[in-house]
N, C-alpha and C. Protein backbone atom coordinates (compact mmCIF):
# COMPACT_ATOMS: atom_id res chain seq x y z
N UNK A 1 -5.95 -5.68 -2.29
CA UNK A 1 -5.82 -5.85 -0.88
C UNK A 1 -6.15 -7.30 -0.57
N UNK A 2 -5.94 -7.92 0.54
CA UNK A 2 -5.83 -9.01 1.24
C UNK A 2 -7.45 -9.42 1.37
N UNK A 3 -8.28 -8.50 1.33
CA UNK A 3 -9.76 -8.85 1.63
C UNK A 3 -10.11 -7.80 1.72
N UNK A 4 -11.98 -7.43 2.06
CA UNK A 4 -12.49 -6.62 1.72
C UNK A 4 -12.35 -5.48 3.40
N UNK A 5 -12.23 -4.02 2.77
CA UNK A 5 -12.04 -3.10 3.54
C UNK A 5 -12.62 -1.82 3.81
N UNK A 6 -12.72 -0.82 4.46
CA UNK A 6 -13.50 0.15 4.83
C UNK A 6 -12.73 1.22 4.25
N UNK A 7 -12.42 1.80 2.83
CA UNK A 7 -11.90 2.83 1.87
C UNK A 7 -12.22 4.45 3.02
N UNK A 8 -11.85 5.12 3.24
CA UNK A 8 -12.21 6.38 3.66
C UNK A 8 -11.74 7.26 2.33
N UNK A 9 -10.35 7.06 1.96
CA UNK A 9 -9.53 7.56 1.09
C UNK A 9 -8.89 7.70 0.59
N UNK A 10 -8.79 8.00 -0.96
CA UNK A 10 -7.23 7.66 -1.84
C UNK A 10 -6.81 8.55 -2.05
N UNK A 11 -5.52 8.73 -2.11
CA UNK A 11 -4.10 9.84 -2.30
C UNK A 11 -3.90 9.23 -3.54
N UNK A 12 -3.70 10.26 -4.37
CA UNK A 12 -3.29 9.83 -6.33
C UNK A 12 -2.01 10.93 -6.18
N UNK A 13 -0.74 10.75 -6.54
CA UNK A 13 0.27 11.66 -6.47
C UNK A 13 0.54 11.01 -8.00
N UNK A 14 0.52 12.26 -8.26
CA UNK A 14 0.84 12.64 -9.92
C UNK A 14 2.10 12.84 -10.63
N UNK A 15 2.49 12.87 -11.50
CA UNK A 15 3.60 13.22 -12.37
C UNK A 15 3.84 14.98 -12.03
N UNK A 16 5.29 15.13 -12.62
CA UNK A 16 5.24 16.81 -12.92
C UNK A 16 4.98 16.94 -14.22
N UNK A 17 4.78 16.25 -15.45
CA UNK A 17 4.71 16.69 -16.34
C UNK A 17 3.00 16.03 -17.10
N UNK A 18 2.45 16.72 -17.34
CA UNK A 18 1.11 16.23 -18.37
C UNK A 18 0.24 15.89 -17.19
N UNK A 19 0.13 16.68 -15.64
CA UNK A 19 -0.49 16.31 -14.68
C UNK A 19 -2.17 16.59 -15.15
N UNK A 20 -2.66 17.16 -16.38
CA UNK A 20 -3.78 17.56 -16.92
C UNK A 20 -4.38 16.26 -17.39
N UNK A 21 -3.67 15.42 -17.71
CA UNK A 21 -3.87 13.91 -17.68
C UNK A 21 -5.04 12.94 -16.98
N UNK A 22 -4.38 13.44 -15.69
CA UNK A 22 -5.63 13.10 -14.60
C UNK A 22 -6.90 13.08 -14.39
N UNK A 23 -7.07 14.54 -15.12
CA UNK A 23 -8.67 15.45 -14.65
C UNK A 23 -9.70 14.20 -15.59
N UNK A 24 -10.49 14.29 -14.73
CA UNK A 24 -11.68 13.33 -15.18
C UNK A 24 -11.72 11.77 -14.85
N UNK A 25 -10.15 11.31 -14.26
CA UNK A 25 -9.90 10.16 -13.73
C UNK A 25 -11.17 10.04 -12.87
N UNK A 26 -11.70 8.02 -13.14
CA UNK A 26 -12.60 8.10 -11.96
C UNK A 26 -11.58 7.03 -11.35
N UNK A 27 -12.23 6.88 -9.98
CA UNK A 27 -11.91 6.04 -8.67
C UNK A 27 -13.09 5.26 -8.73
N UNK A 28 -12.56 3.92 -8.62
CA UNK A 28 -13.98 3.01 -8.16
C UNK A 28 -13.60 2.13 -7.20
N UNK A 29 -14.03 1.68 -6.12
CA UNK A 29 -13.48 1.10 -5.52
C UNK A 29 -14.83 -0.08 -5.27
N UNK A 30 -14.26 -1.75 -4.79
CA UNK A 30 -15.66 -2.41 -4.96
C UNK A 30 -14.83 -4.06 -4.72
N UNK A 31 -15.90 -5.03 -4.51
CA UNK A 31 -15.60 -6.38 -4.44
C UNK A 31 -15.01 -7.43 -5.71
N UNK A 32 -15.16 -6.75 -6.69
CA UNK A 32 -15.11 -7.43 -8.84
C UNK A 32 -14.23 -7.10 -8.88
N UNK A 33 -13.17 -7.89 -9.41
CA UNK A 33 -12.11 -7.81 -10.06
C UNK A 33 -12.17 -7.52 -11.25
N UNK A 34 -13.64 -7.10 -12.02
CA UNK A 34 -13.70 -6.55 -12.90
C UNK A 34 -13.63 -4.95 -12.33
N UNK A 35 -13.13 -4.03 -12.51
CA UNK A 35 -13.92 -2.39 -12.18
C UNK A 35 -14.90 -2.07 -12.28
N UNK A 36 -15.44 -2.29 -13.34
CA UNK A 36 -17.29 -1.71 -14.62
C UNK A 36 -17.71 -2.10 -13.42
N UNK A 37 -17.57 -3.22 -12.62
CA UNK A 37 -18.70 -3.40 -11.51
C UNK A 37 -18.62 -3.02 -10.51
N UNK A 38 -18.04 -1.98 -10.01
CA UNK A 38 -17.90 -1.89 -8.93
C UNK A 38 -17.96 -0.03 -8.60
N UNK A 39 -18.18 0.15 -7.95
CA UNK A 39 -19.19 1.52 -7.61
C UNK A 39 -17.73 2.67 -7.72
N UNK A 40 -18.59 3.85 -8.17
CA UNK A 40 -17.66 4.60 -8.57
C UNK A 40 -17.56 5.92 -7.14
N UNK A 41 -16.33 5.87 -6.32
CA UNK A 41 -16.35 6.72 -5.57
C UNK A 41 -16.02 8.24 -5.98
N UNK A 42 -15.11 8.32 -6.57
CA UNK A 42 -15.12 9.58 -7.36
C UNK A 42 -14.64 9.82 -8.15
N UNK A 43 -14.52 11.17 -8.96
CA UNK A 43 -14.02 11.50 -10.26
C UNK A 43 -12.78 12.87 -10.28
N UNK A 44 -11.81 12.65 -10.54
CA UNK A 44 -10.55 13.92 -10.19
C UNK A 44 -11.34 15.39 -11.10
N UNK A 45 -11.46 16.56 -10.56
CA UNK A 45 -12.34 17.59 -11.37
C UNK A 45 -10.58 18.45 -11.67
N UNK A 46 -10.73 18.60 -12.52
CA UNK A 46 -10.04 20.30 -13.30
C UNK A 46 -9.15 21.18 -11.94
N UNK A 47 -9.95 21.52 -11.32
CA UNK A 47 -9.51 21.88 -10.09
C UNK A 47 -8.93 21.54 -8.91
N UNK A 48 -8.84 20.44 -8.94
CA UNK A 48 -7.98 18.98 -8.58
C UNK A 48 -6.84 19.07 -8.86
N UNK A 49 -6.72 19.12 -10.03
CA UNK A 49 -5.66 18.64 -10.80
C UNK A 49 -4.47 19.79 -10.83
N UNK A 50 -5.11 21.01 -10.96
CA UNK A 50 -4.37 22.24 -10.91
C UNK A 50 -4.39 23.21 -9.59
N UNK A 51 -4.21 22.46 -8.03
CA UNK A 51 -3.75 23.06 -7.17
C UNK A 51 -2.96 22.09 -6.81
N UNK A 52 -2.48 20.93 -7.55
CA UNK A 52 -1.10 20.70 -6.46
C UNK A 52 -0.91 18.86 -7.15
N UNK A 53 0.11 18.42 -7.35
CA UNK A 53 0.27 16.85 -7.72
C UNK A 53 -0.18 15.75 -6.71
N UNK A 54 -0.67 15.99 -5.87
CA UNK A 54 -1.02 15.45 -4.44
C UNK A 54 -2.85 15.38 -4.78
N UNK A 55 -3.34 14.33 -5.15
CA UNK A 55 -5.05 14.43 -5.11
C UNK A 55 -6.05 13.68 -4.55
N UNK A 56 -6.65 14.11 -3.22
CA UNK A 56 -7.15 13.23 -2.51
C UNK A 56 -8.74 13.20 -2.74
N UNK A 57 -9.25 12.18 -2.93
CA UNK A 57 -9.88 11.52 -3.37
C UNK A 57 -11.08 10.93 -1.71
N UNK A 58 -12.17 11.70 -1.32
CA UNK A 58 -12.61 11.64 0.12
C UNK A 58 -14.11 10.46 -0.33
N UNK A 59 -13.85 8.86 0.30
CA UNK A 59 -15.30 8.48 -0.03
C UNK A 59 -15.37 7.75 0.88
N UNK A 60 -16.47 6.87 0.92
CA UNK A 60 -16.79 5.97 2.10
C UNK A 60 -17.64 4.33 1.40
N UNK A 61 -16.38 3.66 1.02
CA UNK A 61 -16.83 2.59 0.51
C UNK A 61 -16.64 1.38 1.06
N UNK A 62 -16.73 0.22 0.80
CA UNK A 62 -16.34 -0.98 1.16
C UNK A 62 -15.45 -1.59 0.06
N UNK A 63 -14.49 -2.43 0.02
CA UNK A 63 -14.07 -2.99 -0.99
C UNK A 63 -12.73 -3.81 -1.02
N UNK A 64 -12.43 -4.67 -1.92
CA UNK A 64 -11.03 -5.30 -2.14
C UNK A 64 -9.87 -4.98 -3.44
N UNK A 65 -10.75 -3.99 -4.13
CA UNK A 65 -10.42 -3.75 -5.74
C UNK A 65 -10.79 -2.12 -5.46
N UNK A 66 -9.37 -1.49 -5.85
CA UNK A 66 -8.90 -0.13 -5.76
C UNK A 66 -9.04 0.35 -7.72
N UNK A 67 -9.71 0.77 -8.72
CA UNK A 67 -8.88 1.26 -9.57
C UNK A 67 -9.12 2.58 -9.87
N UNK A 68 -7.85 3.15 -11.04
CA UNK A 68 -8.24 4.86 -11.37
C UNK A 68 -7.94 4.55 -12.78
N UNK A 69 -9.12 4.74 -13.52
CA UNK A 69 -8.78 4.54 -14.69
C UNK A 69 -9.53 6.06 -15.77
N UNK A 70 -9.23 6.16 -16.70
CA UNK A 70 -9.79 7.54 -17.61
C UNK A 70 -10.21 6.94 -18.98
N UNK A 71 -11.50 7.56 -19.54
CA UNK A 71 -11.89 7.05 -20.98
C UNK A 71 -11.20 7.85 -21.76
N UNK A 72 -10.84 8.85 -21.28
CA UNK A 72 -10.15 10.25 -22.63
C UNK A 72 -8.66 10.48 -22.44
N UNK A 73 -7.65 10.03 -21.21
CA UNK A 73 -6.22 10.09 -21.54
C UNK A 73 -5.49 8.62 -20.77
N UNK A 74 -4.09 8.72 -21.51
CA UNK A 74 -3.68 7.71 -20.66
C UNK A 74 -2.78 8.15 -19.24
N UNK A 75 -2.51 7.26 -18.62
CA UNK A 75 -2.74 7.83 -16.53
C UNK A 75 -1.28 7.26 -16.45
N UNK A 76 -0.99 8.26 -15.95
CA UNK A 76 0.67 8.16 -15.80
C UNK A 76 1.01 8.43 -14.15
N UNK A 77 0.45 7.75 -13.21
CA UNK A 77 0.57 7.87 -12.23
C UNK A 77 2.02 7.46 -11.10
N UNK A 78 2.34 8.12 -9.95
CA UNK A 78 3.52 8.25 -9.29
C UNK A 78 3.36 7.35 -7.79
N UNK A 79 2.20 7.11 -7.64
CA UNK A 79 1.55 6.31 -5.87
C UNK A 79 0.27 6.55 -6.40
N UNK A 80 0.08 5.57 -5.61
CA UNK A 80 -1.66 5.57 -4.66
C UNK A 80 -1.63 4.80 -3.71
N UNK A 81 -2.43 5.88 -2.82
CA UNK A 81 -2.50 5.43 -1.39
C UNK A 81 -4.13 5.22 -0.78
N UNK A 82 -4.19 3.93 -0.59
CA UNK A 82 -6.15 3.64 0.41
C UNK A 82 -5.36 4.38 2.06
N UNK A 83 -6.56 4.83 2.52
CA UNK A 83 -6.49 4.88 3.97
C UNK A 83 -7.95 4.09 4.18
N UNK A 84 -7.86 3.78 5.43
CA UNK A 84 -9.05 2.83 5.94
C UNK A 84 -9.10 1.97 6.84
N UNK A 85 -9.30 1.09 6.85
CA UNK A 85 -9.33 0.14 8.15
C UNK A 85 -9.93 -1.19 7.42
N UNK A 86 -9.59 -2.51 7.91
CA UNK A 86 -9.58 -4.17 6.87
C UNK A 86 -10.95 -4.10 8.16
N UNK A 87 -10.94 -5.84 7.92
CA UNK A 87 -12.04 -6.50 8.97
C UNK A 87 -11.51 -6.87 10.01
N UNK A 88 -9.51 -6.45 10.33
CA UNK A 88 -8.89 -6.99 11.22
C UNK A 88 -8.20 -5.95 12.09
N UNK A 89 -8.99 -4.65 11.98
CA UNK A 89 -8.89 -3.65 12.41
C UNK A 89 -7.29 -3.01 12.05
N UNK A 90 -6.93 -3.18 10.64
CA UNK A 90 -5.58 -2.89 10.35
C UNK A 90 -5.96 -2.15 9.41
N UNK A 91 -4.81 -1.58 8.62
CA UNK A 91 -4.85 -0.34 7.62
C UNK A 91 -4.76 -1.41 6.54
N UNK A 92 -5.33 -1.27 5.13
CA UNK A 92 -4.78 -2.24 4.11
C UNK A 92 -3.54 -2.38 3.44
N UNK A 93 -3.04 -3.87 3.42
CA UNK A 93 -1.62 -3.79 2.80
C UNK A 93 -1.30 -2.96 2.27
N UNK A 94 -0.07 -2.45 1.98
CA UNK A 94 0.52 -1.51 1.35
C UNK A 94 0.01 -0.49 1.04
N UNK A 95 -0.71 0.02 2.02
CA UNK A 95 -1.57 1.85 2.12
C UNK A 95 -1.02 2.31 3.35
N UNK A 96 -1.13 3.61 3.30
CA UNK A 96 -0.86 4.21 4.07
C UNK A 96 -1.91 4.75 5.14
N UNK A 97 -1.76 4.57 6.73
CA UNK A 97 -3.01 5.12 7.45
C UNK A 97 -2.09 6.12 8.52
């Protein structure tokens, strides 16, 4: 994003195939363009993953650096979407609000 923003929430829309992929994905969202540093909003659970390709992801962070990354599969993702609000009272580039 353009600068740092008020995260409410990410939309992860998944593949149809190997959507089991996902489960355990974390979300971190944060100011480092490294990830490792930057606070982990959440983690996709099992049950996530298996009611629907659509996985929303509910936190309340600050940040400029969106990632979803997994230690145990590789992430074959279809979108992701921030909702939120910038410091300019706008939605962040290329998210959806």
């Amino acid at each position: 994003m353009e600068g740092t923003c008020c995260i409410g929430k990410v939309v992860i829309f998944n593949r149809d195939e190997g959507q089991y992929r996902l489960a355990g994905a974390i979300v971190r969202i944060g100011i480092d363009s490294n990830k490792t540093n930057n606070a982990i909003c959440g983690t996709v659970t099992d049950s996530m993953v298996a009611q629907s390709l659509k996985v929303e992801v509910v936190c309340s962070r600050k940040g400029r650096y969106i990632s979803i990354h997994s230690n145990t599969a590789i992430l074959t993702l279809c979108e992701v979407q921030a909702y939120g609000r910038c410091g300019n009272g706008k939605a962040p580039n290329n998210a959806n609000y």
